[in-house]
C-alpha atoms as a PDB file:
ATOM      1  CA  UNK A   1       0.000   0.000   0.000  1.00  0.00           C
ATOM      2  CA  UNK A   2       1.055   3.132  -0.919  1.00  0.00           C
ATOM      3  CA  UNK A   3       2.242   5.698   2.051  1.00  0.00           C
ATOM      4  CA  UNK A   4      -0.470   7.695   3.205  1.00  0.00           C
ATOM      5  CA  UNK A   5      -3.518   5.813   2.400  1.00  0.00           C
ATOM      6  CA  UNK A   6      -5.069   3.656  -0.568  1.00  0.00           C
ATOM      7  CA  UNK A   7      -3.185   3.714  -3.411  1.00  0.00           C
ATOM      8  CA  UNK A   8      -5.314   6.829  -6.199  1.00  0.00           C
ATOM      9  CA  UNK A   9      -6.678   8.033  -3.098  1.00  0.00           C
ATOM     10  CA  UNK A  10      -5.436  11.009  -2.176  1.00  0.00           C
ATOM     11  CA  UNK A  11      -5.069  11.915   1.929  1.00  0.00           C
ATOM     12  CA  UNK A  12      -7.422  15.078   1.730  1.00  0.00           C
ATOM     13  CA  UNK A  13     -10.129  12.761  -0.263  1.00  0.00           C
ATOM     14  CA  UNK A  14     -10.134   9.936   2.540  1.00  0.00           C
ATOM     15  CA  UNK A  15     -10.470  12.766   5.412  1.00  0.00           C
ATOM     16  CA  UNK A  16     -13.838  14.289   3.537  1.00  0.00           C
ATOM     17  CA  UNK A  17     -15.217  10.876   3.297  1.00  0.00           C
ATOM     18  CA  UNK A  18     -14.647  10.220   7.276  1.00  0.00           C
ATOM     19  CA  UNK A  19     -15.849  13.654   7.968  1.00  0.00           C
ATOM     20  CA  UNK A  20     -19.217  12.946   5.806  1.00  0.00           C
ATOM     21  CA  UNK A  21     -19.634   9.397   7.370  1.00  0.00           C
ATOM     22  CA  UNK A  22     -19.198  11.028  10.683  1.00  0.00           C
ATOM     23  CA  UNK A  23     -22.075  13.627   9.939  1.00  0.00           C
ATOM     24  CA  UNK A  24     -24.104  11.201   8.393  1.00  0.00           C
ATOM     25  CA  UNK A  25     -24.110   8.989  11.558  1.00  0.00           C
ATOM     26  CA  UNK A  26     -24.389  11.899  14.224  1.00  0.00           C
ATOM     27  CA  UNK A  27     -27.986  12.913  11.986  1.00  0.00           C
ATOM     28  CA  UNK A  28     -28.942   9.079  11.754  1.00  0.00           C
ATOM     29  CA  UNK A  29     -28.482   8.936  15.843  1.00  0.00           C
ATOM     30  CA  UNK A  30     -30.510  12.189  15.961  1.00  0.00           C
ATOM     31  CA  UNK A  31     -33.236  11.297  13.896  1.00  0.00           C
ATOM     32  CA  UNK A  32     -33.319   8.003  15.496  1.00  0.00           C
ATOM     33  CA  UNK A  33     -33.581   8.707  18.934  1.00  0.00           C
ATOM     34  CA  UNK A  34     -36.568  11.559  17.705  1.00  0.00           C
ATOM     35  CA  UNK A  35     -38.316   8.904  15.223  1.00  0.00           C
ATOM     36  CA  UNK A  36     -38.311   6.886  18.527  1.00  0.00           C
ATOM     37  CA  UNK A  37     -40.671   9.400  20.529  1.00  0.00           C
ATOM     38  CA  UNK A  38     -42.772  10.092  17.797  1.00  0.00           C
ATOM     39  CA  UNK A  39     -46.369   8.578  18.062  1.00  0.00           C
ATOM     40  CA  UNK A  40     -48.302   6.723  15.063  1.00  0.00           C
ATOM     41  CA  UNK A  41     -51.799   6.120  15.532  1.00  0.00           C
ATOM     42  CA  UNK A  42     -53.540   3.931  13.368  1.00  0.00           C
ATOM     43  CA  UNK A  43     -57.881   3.606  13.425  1.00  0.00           C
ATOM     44  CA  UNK A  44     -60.086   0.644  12.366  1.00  0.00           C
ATOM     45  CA  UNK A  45     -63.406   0.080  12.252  1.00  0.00           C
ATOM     46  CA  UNK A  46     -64.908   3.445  10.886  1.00  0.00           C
ATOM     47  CA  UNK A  47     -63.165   4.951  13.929  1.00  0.00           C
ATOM     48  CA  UNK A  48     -63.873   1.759  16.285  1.00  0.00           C
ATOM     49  CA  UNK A  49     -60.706   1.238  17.862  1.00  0.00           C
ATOM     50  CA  UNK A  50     -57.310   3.459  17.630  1.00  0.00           C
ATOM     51  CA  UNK A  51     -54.334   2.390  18.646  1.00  0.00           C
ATOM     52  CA  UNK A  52     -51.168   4.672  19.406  1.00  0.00           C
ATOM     53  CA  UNK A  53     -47.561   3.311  19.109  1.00  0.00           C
ATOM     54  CA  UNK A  54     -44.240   5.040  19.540  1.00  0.00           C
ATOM     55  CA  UNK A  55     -41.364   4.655  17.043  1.00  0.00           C
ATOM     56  CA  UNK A  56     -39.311   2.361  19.230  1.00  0.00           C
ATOM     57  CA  UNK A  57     -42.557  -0.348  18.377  1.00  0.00           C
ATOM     58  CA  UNK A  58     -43.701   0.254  22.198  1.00  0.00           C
ATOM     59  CA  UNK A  59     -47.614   0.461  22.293  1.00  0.00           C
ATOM     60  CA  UNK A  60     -48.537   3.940  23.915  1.00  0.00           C
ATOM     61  CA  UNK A  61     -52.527   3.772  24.169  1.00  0.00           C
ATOM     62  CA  UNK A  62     -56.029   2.024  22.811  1.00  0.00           C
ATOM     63  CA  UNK A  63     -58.779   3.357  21.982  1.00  0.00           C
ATOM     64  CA  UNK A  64     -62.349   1.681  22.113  1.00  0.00           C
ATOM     65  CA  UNK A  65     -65.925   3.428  21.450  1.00  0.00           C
ATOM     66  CA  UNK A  66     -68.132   2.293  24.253  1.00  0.00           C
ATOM     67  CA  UNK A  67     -71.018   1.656  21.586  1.00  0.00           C
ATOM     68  CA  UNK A  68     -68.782  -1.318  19.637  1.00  0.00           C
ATOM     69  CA  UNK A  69     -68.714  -3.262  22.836  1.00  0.00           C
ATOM     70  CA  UNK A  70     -70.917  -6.208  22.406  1.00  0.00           C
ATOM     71  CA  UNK A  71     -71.145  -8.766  24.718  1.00  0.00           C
ATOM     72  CA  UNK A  72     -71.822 -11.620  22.288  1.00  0.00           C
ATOM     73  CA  UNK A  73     -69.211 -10.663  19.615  1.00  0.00           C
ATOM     74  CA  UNK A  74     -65.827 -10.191  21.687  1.00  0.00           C
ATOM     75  CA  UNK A  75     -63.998 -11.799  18.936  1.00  0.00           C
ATOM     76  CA  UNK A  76     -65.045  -8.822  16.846  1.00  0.00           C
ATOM     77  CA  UNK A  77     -63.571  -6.284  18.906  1.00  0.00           C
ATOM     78  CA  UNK A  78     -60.244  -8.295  19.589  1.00  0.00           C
ATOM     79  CA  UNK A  79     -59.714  -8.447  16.206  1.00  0.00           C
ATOM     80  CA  UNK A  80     -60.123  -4.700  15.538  1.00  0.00           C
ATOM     81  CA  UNK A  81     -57.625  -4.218  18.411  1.00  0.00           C
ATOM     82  CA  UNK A  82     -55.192  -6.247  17.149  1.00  0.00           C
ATOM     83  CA  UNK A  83     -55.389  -4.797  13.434  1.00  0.00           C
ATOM     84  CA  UNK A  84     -54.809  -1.353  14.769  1.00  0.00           C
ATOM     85  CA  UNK A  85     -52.204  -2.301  16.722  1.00  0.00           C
ATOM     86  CA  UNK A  86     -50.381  -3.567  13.524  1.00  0.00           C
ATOM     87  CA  UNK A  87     -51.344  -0.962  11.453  1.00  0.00           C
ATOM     88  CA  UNK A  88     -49.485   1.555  14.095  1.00  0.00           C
ATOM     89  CA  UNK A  89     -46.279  -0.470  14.023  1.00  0.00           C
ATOM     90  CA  UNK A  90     -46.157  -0.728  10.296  1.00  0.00           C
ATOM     91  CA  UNK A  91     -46.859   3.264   9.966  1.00  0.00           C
ATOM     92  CA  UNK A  92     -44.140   3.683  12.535  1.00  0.00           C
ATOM     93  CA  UNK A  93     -41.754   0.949  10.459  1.00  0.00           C
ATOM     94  CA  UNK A  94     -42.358   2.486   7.173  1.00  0.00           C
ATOM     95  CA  UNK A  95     -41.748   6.038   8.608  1.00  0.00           C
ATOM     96  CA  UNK A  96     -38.421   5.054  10.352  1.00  0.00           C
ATOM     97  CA  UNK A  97     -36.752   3.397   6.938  1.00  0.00           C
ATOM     98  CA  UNK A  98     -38.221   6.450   5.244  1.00  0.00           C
ATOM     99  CA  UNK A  99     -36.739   8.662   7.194  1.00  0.00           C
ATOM    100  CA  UNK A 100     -33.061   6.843   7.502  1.00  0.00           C
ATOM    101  CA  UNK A 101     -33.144   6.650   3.761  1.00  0.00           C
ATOM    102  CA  UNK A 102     -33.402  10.170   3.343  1.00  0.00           C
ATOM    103  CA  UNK A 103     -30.004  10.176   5.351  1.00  0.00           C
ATOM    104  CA  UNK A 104     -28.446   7.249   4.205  1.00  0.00           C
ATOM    105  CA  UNK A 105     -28.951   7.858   0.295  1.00  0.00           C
ATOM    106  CA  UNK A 106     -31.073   4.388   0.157  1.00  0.00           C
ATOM    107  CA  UNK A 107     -28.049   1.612   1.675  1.00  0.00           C
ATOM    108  CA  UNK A 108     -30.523  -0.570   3.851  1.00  0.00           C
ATOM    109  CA  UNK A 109     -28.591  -0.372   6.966  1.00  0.00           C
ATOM    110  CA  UNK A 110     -31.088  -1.902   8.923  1.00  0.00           C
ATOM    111  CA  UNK A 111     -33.451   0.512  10.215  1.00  0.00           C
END
């Protein structure tokens, strides 16, 4: 290897490329740590259930309308619950690649 770095690669060239990669991850642990705060809410049903979750996939609230609640149809109900819940998390999934990709210039990295 040539002194001083990769060989056609000049010294100054290698330093702007660690500076850049060092920006790019101080804004991807910024914008992570915000995406994780940041709520997605999700509603079924015509309105029926709603379900909040944060960006770090933790489930932050549900919301039920007293008049869905029947007695004899439970089932119903759980199954609303559990396809807001998903909708949420996949709102708060999509957002957080989004988001990263916008940083990242598209390299799947994993978020």
């Amino acid at each position: 290897m040539a002194k001083g770095g990769f060989p056609g690669m000049g010294g100054a060239n290698m330093q702007q490329m660690m500076l850049k990669a060092q920006r790019m991850q101080q804004e991807m642990a910024r914008l992570q740590s915000e995406l994780e705060t940041r709520e997605f809410t999700a509603t079924v049903g015509g309105g029926v259930v709603t379900a909040t979750a944060l960006g770090n996939k933790t489930l932050q609230s549900i919301k039920i309308d007293p008049a869905c609640v029947d007695p004899e149809d439970v089932e119903m109900l759980e199954d609303l619950v559990v396809s807001a819940v998903n909708e949420a998390l996949r709102t708060a999934d999509e957002t957080v690649s989004a988001e990263m990709g916008k940083i990242t210039g598209g390299m799947n990295l994993g978020f």
